[in-house]
C-alpha atoms as a PDB file:
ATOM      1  CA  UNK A   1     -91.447 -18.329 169.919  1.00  0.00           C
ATOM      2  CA  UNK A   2     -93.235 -16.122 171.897  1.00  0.00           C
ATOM      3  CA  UNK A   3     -91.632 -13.646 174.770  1.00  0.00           C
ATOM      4  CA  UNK A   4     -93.283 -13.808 178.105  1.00  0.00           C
ATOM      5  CA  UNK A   5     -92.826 -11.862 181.259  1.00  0.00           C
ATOM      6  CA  UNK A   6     -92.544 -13.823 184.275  1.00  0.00           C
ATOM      7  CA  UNK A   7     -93.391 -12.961 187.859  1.00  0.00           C
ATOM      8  CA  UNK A   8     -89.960 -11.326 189.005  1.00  0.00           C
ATOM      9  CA  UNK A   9     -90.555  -8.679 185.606  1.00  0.00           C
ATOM     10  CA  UNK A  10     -87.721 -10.904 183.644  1.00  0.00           C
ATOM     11  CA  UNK A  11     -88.350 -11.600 180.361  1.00  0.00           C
ATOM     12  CA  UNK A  12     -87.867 -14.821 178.403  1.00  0.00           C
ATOM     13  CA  UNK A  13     -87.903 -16.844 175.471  1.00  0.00           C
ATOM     14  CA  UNK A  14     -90.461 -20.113 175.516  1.00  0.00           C
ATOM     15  CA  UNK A  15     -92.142 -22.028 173.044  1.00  0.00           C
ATOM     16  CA  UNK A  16     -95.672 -22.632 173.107  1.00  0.00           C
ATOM     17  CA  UNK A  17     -97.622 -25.478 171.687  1.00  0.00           C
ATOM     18  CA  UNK A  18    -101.033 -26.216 170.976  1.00  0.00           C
ATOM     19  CA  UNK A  19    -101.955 -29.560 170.584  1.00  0.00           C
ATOM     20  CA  UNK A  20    -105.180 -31.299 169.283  1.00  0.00           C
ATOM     21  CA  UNK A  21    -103.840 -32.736 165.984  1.00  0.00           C
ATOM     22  CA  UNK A  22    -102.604 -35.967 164.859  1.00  0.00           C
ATOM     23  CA  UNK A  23     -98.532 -36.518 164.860  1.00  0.00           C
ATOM     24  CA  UNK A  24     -97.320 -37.584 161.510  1.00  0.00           C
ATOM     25  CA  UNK A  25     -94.224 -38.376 159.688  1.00  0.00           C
ATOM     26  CA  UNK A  26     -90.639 -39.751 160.173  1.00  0.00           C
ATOM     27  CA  UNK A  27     -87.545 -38.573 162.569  1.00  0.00           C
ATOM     28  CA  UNK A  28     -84.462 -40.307 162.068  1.00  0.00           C
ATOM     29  CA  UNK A  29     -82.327 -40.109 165.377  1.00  0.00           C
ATOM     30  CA  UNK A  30     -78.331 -39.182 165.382  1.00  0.00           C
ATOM     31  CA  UNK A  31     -76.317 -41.344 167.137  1.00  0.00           C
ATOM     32  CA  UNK A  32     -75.009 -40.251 170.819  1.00  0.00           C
ATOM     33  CA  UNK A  33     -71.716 -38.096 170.667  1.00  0.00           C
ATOM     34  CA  UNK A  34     -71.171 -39.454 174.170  1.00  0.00           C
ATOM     35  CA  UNK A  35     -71.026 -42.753 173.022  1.00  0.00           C
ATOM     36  CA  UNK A  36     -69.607 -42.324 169.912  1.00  0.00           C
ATOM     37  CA  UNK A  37     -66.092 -40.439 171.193  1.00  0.00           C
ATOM     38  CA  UNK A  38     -65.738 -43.167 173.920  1.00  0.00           C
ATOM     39  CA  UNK A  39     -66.231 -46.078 171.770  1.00  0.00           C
ATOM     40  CA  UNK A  40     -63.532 -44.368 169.360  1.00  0.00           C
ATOM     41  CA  UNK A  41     -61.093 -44.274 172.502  1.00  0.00           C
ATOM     42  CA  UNK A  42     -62.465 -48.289 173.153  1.00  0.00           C
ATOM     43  CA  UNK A  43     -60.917 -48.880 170.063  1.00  0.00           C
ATOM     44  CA  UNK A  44     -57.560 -48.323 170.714  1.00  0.00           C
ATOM     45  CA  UNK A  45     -57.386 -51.132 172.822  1.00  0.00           C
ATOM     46  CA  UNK A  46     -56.706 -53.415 169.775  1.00  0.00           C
ATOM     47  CA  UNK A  47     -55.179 -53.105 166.161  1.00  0.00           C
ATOM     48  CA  UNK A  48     -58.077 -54.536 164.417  1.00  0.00           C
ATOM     49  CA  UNK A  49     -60.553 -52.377 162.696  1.00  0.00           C
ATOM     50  CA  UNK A  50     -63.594 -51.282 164.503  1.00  0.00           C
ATOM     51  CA  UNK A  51     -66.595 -50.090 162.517  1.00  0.00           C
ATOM     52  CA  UNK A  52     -69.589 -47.928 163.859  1.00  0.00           C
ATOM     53  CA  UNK A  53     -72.655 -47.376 162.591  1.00  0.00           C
ATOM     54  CA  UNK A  54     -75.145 -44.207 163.032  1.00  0.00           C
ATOM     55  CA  UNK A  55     -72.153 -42.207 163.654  1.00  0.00           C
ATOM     56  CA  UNK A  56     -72.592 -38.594 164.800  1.00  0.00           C
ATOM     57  CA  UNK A  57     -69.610 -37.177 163.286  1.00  0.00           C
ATOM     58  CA  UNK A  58     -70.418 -33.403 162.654  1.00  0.00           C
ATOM     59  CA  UNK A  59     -69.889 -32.440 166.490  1.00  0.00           C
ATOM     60  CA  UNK A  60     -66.614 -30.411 167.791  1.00  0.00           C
ATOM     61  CA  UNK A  61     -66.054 -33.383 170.177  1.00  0.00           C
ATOM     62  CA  UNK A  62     -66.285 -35.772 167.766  1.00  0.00           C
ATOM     63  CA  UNK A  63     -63.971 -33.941 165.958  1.00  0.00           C
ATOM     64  CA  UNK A  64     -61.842 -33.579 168.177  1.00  0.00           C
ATOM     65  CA  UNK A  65     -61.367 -37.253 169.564  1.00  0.00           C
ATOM     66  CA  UNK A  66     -60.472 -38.177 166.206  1.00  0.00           C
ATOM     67  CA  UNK A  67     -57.524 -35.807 166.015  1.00  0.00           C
ATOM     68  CA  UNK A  68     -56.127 -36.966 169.359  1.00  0.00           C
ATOM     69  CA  UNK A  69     -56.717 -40.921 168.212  1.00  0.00           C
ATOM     70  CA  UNK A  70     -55.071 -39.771 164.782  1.00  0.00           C
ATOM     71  CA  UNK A  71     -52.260 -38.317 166.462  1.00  0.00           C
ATOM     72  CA  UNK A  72     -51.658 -41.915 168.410  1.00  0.00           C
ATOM     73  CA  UNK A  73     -51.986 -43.959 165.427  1.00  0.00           C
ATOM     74  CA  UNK A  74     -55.412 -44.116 164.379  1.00  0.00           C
ATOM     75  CA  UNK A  75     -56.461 -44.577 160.994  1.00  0.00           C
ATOM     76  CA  UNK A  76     -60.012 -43.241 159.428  1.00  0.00           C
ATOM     77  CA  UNK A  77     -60.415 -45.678 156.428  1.00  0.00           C
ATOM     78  CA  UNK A  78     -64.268 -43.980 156.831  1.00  0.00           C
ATOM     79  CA  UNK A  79     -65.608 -40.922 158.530  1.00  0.00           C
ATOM     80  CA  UNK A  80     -69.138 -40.046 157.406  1.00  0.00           C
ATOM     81  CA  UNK A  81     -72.293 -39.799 160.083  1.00  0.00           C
ATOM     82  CA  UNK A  82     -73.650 -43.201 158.609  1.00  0.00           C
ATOM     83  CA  UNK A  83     -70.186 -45.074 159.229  1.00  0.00           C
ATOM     84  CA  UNK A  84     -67.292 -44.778 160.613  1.00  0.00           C
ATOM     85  CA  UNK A  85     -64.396 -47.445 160.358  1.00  0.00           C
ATOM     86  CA  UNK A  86     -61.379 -46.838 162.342  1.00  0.00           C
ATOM     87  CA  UNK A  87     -57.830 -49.400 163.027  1.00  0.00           C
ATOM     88  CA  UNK A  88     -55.040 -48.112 165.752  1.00  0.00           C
ATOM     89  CA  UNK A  89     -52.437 -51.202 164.468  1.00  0.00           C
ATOM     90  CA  UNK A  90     -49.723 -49.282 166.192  1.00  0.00           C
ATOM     91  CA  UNK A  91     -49.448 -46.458 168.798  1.00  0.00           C
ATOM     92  CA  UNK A  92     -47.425 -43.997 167.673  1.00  0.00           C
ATOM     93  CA  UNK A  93     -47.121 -41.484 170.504  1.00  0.00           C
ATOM     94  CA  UNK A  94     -48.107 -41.564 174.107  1.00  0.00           C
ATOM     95  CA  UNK A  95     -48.858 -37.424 174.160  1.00  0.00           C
ATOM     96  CA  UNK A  96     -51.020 -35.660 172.160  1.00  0.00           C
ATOM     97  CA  UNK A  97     -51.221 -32.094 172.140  1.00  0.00           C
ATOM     98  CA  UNK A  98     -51.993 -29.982 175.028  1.00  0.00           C
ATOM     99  CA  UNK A  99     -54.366 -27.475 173.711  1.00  0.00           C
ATOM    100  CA  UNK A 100     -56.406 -30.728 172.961  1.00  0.00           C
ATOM    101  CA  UNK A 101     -56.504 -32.011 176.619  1.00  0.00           C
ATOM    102  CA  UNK A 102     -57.418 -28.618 177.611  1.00  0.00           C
ATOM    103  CA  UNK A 103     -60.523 -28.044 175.141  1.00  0.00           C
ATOM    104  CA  UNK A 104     -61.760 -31.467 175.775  1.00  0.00           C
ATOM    105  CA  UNK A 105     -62.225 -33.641 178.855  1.00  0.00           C
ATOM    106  CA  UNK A 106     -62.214 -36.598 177.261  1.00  0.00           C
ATOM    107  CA  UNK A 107     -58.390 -36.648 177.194  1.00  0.00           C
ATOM    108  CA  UNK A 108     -57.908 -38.561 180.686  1.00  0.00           C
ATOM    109  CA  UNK A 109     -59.970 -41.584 179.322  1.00  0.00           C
ATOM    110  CA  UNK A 110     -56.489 -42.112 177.094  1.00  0.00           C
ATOM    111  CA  UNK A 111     -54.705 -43.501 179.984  1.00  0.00           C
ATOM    112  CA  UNK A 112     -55.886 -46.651 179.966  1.00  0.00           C
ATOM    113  CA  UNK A 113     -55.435 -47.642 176.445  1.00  0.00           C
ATOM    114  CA  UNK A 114     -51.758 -46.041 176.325  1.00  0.00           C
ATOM    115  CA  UNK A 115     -50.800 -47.989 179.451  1.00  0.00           C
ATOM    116  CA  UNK A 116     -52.223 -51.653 178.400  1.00  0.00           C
ATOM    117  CA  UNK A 117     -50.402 -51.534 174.904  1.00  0.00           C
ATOM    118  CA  UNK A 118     -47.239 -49.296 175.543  1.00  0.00           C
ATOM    119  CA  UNK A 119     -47.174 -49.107 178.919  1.00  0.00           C
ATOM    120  CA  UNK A 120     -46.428 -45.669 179.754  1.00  0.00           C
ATOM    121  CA  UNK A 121     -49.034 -42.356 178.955  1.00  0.00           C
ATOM    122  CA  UNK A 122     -48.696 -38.366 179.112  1.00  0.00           C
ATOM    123  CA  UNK A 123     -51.891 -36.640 179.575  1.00  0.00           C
ATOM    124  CA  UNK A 124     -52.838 -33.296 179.514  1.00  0.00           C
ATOM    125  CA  UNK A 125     -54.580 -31.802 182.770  1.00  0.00           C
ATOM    126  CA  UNK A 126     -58.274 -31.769 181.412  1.00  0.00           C
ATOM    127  CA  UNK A 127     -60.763 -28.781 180.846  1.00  0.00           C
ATOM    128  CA  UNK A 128     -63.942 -28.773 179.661  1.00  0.00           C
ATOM    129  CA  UNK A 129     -67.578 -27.525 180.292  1.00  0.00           C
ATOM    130  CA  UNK A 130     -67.388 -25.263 183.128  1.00  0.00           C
ATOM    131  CA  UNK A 131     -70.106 -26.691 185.203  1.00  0.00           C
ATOM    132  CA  UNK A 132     -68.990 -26.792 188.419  1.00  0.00           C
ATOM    133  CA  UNK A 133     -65.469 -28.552 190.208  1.00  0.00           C
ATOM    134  CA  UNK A 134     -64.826 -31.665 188.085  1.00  0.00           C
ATOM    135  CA  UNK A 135     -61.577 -33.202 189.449  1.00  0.00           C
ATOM    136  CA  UNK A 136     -60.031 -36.136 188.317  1.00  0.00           C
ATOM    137  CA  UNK A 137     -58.372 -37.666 191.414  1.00  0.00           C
ATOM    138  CA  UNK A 138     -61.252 -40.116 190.819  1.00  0.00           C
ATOM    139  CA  UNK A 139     -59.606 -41.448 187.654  1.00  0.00           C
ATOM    140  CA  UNK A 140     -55.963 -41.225 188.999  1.00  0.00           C
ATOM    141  CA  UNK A 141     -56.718 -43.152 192.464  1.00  0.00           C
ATOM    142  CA  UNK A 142     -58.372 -45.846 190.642  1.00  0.00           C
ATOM    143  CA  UNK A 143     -55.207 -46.180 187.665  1.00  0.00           C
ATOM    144  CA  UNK A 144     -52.988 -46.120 190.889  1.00  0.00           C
ATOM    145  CA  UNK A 145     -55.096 -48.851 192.034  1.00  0.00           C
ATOM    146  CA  UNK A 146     -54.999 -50.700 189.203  1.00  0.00           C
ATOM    147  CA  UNK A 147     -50.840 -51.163 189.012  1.00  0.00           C
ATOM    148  CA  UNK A 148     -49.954 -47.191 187.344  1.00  0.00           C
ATOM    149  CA  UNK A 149     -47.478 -44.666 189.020  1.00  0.00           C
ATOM    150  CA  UNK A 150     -48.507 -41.073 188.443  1.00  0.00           C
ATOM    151  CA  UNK A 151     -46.439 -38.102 188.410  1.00  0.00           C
ATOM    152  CA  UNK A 152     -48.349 -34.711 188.265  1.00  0.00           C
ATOM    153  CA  UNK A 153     -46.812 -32.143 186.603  1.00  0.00           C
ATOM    154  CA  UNK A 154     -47.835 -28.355 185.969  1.00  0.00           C
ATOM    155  CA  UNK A 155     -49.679 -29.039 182.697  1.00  0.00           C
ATOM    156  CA  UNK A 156     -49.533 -32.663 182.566  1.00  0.00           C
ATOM    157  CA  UNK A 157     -49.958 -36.219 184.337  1.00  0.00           C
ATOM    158  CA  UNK A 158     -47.275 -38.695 183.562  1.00  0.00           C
ATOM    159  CA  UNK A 159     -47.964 -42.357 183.691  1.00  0.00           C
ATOM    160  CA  UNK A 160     -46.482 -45.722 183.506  1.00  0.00           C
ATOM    161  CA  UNK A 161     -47.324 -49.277 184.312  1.00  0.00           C
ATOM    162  CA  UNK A 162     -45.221 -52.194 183.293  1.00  0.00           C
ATOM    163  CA  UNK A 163     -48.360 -54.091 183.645  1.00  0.00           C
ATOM    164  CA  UNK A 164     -51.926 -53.181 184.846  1.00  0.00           C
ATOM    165  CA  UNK A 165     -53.794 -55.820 187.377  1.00  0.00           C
ATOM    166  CA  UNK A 166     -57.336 -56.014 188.471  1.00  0.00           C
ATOM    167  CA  UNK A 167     -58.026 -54.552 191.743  1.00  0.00           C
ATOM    168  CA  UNK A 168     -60.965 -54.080 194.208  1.00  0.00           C
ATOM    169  CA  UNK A 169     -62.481 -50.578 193.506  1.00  0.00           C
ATOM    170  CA  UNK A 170     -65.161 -48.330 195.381  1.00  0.00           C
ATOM    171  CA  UNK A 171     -66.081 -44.989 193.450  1.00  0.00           C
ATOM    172  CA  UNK A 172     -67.363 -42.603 196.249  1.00  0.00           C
ATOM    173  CA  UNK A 173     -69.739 -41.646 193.732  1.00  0.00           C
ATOM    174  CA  UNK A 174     -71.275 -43.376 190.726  1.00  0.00           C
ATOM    175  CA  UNK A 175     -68.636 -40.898 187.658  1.00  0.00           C
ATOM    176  CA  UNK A 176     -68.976 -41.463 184.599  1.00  0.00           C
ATOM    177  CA  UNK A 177     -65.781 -40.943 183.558  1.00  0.00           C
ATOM    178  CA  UNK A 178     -64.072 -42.488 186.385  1.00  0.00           C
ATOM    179  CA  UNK A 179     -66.323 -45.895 185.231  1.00  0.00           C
ATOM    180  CA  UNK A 180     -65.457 -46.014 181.636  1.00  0.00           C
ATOM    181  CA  UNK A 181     -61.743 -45.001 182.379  1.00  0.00           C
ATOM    182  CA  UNK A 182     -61.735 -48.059 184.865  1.00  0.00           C
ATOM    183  CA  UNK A 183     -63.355 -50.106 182.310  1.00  0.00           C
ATOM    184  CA  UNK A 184     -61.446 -49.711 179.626  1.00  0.00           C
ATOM    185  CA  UNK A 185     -58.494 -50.081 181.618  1.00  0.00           C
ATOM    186  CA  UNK A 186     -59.195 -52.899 183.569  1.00  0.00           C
ATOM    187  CA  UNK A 187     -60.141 -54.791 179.852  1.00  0.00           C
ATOM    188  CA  UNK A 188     -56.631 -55.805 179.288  1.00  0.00           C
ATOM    189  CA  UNK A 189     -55.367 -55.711 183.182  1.00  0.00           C
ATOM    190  CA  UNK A 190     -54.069 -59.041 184.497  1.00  0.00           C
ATOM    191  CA  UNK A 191     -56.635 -60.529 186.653  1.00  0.00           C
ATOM    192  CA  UNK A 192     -60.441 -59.381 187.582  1.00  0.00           C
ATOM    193  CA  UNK A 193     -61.496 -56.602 188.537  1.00  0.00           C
ATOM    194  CA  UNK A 194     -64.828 -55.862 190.959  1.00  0.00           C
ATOM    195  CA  UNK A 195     -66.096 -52.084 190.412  1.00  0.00           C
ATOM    196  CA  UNK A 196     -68.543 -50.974 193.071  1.00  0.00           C
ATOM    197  CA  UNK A 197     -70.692 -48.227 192.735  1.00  0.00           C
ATOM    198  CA  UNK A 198     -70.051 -47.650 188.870  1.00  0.00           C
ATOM    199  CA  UNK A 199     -72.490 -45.820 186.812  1.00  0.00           C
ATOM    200  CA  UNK A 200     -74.529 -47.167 184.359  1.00  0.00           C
ATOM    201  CA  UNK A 201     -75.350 -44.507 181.799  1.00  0.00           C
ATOM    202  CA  UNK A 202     -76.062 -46.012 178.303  1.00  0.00           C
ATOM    203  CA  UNK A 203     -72.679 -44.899 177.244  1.00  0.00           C
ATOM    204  CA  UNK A 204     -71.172 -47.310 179.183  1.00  0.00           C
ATOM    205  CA  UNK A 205     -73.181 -50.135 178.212  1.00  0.00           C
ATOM    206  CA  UNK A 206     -72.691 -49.126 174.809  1.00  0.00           C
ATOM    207  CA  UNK A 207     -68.952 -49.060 175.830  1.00  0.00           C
ATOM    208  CA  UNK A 208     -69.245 -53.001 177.543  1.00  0.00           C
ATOM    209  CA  UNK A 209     -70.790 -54.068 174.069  1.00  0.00           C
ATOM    210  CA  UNK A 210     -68.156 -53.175 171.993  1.00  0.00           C
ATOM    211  CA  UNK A 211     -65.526 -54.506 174.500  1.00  0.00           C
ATOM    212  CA  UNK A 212     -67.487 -57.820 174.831  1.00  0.00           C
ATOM    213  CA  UNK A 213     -67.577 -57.979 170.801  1.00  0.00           C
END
């Protein structure tokens, strides 16, 4: 690491390589926490055991997505960042702790599996990286599109849906988030739905493949 001084007089931090030799050896590549934690909330769309391999499992987010599935009725017969086997038979809750849903964004994409197997959901109002304005409306419109009522409360969404349905949906921009929550939700919905404008980040195909499977 070497510290350079740029034009404006500020210093930083940069690495500099020199090249000219032959690459050599072996990398073995982690698994993506952002598909990992998704395809853990995929999961809870049925009550037979899904098992993942090339697991990242030493990440905070990883860590924490298993609390919140544990708290709903997931069970870790493995954990280790080779494998990971997990089974939701039963949901035991539809609310999971609100200092969870605050630390973690990935909170709202529990909707959809709550509402297609109990029919009702309780969400914590999401936090996360501080990047910029992240709303959810995005997520909301398209679960009230899809057959959910949605009550918003000071800390919390309520939801409940006596059955999902497939709907016509336009994202005004290609989300992430909104696309795998409509995904996942729409999996079990009565009926087809059309998604325009979805992304297509590899998490999401990742997210298709275990759904199709």
């Amino acid at each position: 690491m070497k510290k350079l001084k740029s034009s404006e007089g500020i210093y930083s931090r940069r690495f500099v390589v020199k090249g000219g030799k032959p690459l050599s050896g072996t990398v073995k590549l982690s698994g993506a926490k952002n598909s990992a934690s998704k395809l853990f909330i995929t999961s809870l769309l049925t009550d037979q055991p899904v098992r993942l391999s090339n697991c990242p499992c030493g990440t905070l987010e990883m860590h924490i997505t298993r609390q919140i599935c544990e708290l709903l009725g997931t069970k870790f017969e493995k954990f280790t960042s080779g494998e990971v086997v997990l089974q939701t038979k039963k949901i035991k809750t539809t609310s999971f702790s609100e200092s969870l849903g605050i630390v973690n964004r990935i909170g709202i994409l529990m909707a959809g599996p709550l509402l297609s197997r109990t029919g009702e959901a309780k969400i914590p109002k999401p936090g996360g990286d501080q990047i910029g304005k992240r709303p959810v409306d995005f997520h909301l419109n398209a679960l009230k599109m899809l057959g959910a009522e949605v009550k918003e409360y000071d800390n919390f969404y309520e939801l409940k849906a006596k059955r999902l349905n497939g709907a016509n949906i336009t994202l005004k921009y290609p989300s992430v988030g909104a696309t795998e929550n409509i995904i996942i939700s729409a999996c079990l919905a009565e009926g087809t739905t059309y998604l325009n404008n979805a992304a297509v980040e590899p998490e999401i195909m990742d997210m298709i493949l275990l759904l199709q499977n």
